[in-house]
PDB file of N, CA and C in Angstrom:
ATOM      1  N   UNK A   1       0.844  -1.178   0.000  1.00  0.00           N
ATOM      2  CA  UNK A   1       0.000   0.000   0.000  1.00  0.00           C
ATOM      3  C   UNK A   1       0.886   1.237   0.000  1.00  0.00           C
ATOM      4  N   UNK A   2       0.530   2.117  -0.942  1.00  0.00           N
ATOM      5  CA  UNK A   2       1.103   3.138  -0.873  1.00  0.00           C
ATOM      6  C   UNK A   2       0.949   4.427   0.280  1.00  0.00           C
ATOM      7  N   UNK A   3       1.808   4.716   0.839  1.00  0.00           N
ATOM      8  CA  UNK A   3       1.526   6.107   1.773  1.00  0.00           C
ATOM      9  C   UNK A   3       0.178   6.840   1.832  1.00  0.00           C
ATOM     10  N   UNK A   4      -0.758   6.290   2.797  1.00  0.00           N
ATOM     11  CA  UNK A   4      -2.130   7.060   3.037  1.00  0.00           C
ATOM     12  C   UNK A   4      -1.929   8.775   3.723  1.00  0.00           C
ATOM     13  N   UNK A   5      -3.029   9.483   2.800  1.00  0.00           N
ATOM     14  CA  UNK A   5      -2.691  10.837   3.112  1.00  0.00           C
ATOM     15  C   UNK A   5      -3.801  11.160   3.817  1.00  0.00           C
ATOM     16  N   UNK A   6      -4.111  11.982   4.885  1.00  0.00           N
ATOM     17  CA  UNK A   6      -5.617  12.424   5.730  1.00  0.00           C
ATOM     18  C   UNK A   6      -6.793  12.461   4.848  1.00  0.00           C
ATOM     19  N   UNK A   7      -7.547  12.252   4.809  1.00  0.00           N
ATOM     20  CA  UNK A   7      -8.759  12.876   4.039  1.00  0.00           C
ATOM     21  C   UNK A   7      -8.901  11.232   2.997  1.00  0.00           C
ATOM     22  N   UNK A   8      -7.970  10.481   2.904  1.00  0.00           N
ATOM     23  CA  UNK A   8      -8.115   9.191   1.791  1.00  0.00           C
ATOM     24  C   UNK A   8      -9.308   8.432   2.693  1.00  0.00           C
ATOM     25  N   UNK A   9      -9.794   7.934   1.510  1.00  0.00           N
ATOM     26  CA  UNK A   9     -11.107   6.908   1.826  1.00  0.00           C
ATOM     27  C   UNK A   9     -10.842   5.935   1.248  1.00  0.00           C
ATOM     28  N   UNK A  10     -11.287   4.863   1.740  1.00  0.00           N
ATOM     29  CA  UNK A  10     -11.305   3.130   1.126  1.00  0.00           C
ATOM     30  C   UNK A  10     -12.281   2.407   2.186  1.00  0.00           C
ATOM     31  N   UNK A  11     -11.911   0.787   1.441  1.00  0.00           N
ATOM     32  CA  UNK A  11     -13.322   0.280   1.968  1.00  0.00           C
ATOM     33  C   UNK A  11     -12.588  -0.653   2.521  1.00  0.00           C
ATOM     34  N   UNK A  12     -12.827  -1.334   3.988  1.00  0.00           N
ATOM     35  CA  UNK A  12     -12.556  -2.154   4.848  1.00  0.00           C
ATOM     36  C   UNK A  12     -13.743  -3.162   5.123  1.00  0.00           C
ATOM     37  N   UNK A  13     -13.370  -4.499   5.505  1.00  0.00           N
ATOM     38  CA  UNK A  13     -14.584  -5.222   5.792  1.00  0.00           C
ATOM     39  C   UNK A  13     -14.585  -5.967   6.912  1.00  0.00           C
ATOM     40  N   UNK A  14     -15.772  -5.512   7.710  1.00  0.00           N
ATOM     41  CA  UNK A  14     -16.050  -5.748   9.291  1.00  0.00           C
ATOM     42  C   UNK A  14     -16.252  -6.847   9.735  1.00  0.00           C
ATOM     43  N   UNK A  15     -16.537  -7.199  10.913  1.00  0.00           N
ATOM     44  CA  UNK A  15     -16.098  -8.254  11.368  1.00  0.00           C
ATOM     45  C   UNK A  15     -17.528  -9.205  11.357  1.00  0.00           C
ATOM     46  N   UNK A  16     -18.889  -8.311  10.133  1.00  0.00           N
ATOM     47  CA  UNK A  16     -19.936  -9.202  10.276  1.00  0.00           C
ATOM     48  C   UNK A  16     -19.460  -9.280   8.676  1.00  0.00           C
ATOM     49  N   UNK A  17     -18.342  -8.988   8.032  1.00  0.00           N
ATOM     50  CA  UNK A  17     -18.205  -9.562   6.433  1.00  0.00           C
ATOM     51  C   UNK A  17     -19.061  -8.120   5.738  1.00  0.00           C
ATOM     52  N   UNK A  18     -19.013  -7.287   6.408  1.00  0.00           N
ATOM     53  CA  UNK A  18     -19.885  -5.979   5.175  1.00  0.00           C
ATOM     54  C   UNK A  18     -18.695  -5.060   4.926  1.00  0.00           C
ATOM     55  N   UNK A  19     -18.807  -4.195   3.768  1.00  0.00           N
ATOM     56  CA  UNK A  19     -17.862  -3.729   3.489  1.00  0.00           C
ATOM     57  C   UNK A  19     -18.437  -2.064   4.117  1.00  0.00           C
ATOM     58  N   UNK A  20     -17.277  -1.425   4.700  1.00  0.00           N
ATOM     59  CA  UNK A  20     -17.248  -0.157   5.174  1.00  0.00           C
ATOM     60  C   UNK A  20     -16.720   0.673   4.650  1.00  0.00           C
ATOM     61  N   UNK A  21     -17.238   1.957   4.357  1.00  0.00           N
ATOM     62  CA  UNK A  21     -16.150   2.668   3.492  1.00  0.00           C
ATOM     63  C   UNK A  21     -15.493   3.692   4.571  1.00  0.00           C
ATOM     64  N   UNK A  22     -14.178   3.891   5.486  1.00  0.00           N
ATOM     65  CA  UNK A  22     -13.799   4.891   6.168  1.00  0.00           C
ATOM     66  C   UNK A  22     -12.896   6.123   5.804  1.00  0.00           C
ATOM     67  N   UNK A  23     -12.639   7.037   6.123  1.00  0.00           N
ATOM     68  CA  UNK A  23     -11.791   7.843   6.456  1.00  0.00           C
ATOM     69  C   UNK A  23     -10.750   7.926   6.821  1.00  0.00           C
ATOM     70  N   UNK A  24      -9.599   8.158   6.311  1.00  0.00           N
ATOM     71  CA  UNK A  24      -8.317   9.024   7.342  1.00  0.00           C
ATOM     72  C   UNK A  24      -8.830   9.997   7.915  1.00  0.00           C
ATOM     73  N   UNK A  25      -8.771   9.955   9.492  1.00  0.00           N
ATOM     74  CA  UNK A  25      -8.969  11.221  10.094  1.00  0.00           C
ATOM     75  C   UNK A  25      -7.093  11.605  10.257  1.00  0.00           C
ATOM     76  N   UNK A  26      -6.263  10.863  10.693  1.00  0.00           N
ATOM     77  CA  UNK A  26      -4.833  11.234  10.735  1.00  0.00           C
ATOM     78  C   UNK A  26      -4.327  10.141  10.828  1.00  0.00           C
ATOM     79  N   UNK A  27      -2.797  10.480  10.413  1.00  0.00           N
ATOM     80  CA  UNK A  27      -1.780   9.187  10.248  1.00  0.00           C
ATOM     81  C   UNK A  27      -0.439   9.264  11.599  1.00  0.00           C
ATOM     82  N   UNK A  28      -0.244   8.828  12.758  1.00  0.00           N
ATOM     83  CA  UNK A  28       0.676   8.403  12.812  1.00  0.00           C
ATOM     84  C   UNK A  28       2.318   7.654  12.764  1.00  0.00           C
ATOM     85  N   UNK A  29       3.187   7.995  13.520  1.00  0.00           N
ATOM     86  CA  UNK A  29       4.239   6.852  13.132  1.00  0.00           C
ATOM     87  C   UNK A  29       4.906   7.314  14.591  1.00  0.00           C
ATOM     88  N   UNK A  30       4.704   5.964  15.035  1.00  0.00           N
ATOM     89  CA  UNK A  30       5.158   5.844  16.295  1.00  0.00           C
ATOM     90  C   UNK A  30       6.340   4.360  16.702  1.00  0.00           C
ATOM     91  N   UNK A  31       6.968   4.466  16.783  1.00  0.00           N
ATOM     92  CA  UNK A  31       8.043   3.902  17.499  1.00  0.00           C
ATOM     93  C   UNK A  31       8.559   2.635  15.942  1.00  0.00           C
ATOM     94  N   UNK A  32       8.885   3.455  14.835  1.00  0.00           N
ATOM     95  CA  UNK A  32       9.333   3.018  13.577  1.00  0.00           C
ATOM     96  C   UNK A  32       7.807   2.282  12.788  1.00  0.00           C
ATOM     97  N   UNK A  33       6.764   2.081  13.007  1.00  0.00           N
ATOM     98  CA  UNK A  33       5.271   1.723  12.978  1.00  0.00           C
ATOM     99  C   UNK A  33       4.064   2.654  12.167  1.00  0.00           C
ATOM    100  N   UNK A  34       3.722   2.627  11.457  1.00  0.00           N
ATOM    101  CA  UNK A  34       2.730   4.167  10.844  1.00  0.00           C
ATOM    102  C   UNK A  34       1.307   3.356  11.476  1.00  0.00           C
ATOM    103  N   UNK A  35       0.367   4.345  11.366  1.00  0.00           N
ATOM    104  CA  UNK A  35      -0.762   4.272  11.899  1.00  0.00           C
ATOM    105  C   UNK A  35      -1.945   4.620  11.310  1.00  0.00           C
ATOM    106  N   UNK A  36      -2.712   4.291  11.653  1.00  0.00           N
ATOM    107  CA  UNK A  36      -4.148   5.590  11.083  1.00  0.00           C
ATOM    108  C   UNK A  36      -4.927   5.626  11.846  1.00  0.00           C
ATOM    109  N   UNK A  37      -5.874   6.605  12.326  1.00  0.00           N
ATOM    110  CA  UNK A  37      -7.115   7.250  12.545  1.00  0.00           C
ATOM    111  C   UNK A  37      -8.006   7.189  11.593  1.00  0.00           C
ATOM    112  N   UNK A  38      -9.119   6.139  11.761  1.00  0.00           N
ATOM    113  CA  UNK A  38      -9.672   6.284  10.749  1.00  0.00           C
ATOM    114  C   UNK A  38     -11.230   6.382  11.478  1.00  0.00           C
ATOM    115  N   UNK A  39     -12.230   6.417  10.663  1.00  0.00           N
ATOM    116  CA  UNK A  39     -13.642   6.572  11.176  1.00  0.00           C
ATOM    117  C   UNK A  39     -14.803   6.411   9.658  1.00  0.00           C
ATOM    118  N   UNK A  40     -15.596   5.852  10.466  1.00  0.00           N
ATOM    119  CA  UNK A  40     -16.581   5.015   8.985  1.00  0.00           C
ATOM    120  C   UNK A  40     -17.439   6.755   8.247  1.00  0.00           C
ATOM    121  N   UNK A  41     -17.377   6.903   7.130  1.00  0.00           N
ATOM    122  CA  UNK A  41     -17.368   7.813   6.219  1.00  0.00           C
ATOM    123  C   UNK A  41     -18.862   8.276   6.777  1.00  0.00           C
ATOM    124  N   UNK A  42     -19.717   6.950   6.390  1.00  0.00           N
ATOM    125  CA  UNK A  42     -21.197   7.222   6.944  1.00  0.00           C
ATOM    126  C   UNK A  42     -21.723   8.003   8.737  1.00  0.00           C
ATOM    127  N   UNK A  43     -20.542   7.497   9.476  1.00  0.00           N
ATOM    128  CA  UNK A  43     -20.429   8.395  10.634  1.00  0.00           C
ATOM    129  C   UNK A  43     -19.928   9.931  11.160  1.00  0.00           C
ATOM    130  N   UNK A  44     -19.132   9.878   9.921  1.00  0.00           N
ATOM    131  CA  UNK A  44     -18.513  11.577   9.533  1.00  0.00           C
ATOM    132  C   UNK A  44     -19.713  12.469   9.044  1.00  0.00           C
ATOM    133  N   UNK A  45     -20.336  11.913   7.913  1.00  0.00           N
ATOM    134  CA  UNK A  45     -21.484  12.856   7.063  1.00  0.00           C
ATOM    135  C   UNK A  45     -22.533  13.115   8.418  1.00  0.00           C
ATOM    136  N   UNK A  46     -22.885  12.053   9.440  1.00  0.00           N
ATOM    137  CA  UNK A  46     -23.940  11.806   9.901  1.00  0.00           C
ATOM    138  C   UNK A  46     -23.679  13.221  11.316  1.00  0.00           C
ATOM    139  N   UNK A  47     -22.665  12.878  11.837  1.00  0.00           N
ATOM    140  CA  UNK A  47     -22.030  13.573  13.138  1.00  0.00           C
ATOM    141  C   UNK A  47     -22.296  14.645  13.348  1.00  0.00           C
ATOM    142  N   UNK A  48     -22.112  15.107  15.017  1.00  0.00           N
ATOM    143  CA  UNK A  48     -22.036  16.427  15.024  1.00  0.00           C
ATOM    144  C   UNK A  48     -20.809  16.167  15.220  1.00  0.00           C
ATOM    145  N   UNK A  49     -19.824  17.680  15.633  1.00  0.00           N
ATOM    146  CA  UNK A  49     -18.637  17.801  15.926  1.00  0.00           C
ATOM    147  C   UNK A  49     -18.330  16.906  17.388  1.00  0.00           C
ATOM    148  N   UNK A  50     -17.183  16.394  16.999  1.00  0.00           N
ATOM    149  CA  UNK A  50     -16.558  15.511  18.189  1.00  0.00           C
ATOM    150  C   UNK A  50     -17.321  14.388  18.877  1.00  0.00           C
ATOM    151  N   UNK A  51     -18.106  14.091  17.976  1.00  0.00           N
ATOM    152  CA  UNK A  51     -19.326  13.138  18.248  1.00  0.00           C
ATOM    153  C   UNK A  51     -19.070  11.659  17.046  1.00  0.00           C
ATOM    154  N   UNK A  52     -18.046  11.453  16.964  1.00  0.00           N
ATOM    155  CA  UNK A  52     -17.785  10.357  16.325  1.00  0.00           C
ATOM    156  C   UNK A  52     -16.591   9.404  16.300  1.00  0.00           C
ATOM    157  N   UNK A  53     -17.164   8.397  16.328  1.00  0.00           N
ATOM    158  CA  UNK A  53     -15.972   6.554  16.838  1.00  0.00           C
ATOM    159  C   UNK A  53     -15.055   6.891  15.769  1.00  0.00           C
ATOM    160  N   UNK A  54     -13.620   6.849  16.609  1.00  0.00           N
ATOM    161  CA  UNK A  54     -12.630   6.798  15.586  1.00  0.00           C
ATOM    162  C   UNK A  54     -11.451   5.326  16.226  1.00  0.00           C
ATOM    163  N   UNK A  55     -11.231   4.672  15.258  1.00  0.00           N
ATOM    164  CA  UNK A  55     -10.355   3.547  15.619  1.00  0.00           C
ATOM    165  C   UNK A  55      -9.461   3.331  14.961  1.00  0.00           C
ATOM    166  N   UNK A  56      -8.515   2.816  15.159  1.00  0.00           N
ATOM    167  CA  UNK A  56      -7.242   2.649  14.602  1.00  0.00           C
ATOM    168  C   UNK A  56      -6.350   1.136  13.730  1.00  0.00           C
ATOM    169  N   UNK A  57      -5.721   1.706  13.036  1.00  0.00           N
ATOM    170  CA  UNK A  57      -4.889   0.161  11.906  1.00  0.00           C
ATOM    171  C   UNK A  57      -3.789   0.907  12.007  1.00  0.00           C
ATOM    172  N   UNK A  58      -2.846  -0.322  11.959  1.00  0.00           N
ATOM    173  CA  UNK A  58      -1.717  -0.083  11.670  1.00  0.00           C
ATOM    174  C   UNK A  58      -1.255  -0.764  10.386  1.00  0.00           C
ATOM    175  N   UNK A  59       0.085  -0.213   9.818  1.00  0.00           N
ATOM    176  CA  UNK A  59       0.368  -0.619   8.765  1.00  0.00           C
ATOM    177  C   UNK A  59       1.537  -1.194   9.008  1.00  0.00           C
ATOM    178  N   UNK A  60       1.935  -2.670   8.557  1.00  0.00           N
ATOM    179  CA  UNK A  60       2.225  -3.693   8.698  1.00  0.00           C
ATOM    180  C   UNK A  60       3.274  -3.827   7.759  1.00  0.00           C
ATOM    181  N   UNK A  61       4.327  -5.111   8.033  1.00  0.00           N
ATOM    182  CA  UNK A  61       5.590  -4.704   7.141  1.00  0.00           C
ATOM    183  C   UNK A  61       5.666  -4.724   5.711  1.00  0.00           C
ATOM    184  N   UNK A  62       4.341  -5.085   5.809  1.00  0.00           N
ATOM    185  CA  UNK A  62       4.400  -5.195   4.105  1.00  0.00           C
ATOM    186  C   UNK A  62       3.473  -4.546   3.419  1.00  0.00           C
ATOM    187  N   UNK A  63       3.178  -3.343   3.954  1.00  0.00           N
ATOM    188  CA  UNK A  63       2.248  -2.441   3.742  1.00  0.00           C
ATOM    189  C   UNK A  63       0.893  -2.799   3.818  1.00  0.00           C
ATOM    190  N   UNK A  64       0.389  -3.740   4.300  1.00  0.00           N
ATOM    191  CA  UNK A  64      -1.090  -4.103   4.225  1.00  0.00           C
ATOM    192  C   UNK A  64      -1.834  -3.437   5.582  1.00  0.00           C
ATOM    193  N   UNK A  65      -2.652  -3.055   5.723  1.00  0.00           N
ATOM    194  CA  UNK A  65      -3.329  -2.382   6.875  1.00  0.00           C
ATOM    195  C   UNK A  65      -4.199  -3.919   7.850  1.00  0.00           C
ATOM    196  N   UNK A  66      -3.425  -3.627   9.182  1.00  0.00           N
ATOM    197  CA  UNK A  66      -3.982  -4.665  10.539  1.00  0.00           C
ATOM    198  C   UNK A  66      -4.493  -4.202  11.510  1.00  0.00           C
ATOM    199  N   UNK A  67      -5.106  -4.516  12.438  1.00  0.00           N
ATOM    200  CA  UNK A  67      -5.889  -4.796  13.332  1.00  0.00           C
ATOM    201  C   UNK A  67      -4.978  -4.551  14.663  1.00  0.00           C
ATOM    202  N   UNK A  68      -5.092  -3.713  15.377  1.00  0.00           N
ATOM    203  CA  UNK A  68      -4.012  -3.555  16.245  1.00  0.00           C
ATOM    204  C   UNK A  68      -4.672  -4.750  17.529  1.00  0.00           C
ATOM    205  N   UNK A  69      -3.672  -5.397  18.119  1.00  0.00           N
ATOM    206  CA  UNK A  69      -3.866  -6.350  18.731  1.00  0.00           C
ATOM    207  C   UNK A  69      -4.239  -6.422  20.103  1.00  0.00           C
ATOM    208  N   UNK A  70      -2.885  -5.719  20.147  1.00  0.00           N
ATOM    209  CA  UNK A  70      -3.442  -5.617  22.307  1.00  0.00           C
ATOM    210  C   UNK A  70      -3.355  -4.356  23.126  1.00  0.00           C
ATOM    211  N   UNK A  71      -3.844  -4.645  23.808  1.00  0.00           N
ATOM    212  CA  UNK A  71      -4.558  -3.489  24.436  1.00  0.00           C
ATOM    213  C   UNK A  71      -3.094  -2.298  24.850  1.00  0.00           C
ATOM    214  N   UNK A  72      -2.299  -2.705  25.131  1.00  0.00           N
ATOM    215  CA  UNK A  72      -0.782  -1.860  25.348  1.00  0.00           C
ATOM    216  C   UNK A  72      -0.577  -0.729  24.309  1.00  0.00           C
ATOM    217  N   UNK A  73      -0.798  -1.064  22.790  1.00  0.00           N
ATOM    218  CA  UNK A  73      -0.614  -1.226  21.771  1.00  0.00           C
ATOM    219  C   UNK A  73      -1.212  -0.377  21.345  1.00  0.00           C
ATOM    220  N   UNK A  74      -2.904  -0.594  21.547  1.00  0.00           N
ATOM    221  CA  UNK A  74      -4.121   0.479  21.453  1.00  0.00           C
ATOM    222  C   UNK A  74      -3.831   1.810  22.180  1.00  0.00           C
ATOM    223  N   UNK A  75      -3.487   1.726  23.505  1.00  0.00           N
ATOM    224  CA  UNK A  75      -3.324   2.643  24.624  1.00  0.00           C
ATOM    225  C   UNK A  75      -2.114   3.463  24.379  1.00  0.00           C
ATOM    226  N   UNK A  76      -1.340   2.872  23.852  1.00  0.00           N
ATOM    227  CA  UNK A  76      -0.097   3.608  23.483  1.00  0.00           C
ATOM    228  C   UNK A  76      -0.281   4.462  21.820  1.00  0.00           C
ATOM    229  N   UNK A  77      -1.229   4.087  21.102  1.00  0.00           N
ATOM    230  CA  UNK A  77      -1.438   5.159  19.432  1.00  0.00           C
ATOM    231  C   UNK A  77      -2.511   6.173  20.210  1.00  0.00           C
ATOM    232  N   UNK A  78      -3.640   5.911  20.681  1.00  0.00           N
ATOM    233  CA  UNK A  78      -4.237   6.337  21.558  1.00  0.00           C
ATOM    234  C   UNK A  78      -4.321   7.649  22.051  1.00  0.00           C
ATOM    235  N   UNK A  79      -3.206   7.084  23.120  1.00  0.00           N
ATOM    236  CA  UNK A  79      -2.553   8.349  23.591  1.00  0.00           C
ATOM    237  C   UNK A  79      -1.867   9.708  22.422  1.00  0.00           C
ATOM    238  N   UNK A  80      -1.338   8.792  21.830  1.00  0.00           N
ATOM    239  CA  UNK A  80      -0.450   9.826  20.586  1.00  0.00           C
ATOM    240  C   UNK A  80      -1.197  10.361  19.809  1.00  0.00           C
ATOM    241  N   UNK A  81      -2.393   9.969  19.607  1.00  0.00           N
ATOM    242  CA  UNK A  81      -3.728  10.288  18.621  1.00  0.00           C
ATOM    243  C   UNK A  81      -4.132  11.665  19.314  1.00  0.00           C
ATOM    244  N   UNK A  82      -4.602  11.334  20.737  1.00  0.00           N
ATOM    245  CA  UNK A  82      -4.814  12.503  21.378  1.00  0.00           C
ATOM    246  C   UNK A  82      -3.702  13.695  21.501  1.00  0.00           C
ATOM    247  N   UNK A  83      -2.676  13.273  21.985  1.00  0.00           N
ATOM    248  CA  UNK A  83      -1.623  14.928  21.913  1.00  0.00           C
ATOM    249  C   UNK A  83      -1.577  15.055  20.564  1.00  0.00           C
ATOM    250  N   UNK A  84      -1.721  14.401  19.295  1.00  0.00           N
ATOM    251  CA  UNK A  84      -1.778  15.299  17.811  1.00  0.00           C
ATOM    252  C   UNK A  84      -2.874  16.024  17.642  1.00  0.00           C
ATOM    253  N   UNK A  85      -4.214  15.562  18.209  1.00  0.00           N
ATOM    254  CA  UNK A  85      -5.235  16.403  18.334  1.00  0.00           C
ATOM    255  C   UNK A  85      -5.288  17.588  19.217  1.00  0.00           C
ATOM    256  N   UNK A  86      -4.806  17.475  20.441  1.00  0.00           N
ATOM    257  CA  UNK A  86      -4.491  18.539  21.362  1.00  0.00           C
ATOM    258  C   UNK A  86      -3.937  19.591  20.377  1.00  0.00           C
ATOM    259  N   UNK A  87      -2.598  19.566  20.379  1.00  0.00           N
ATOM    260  CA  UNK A  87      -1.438  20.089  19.771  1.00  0.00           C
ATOM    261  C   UNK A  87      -2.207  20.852  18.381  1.00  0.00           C
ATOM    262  N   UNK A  88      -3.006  20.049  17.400  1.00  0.00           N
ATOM    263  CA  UNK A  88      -4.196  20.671  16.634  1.00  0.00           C
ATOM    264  C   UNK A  88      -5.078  21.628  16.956  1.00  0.00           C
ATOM    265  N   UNK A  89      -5.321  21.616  17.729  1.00  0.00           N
ATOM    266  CA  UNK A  89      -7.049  22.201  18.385  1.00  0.00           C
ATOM    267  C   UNK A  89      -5.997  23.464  18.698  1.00  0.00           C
ATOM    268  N   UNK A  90      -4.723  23.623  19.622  1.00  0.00           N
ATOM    269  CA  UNK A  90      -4.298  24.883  20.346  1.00  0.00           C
ATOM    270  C   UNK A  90      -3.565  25.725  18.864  1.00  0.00           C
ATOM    271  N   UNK A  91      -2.954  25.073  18.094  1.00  0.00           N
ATOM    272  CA  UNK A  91      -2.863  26.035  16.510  1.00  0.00           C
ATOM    273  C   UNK A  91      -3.840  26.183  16.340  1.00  0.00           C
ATOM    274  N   UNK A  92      -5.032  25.947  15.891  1.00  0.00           N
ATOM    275  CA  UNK A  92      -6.502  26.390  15.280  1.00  0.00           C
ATOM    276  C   UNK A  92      -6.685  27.846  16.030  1.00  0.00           C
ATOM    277  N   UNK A  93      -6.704  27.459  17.552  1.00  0.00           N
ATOM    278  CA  UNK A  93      -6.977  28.727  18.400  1.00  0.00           C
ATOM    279  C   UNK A  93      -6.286  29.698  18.393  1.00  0.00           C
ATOM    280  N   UNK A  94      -5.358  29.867  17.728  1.00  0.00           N
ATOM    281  CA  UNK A  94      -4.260  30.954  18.018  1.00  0.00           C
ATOM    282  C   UNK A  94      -4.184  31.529  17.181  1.00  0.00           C
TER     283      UNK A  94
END
């Protein structure tokens, strides 16, 4: 897979077998690892502000997008998801 940029959409398929179409909300790269923020497209159009599930994939050594596994793992992009958003929100304001 080539380098996902914010705003790219594609279709992922859930864990009842339907296909989803999501969002880059933002990309990570944390500890040599890239990441994404992503969120289902149909939940973006639908939302109010800050009112929408965002979950995360990582991208894998061979560029294919996975399923982050354990909970350490989650808690640790997580976290980093949030201070890029922080760090976002206080440029906007200024």
């Amino acid at each position: 897979m080539d380098k996902v940029e914010v705003g790219e959409t594609f279709i992922i398929t859930d864990e009842e077998n339907q296909d989803q179409e999501v969002e880059v909300i933002a990309t990570l790269g944390i500890d040599g690892t890239d990441y994404l923020a992503v969120s289902f497209v149909e939940d973006l159009q639908e939302a109010e502000e800050g009112d929408i599930d965002i979950f995360f994939l990582k991208v894998d050594d061979e560029g294919d997008l996975a399923a982050i596994e354990t909970d350490e793992e989650f808690e640790k992009v997580s976290t980093a998801f949030e201070e890029v958003m922080d760090e976002e929100e206080e440029d906007t304001e200024q």
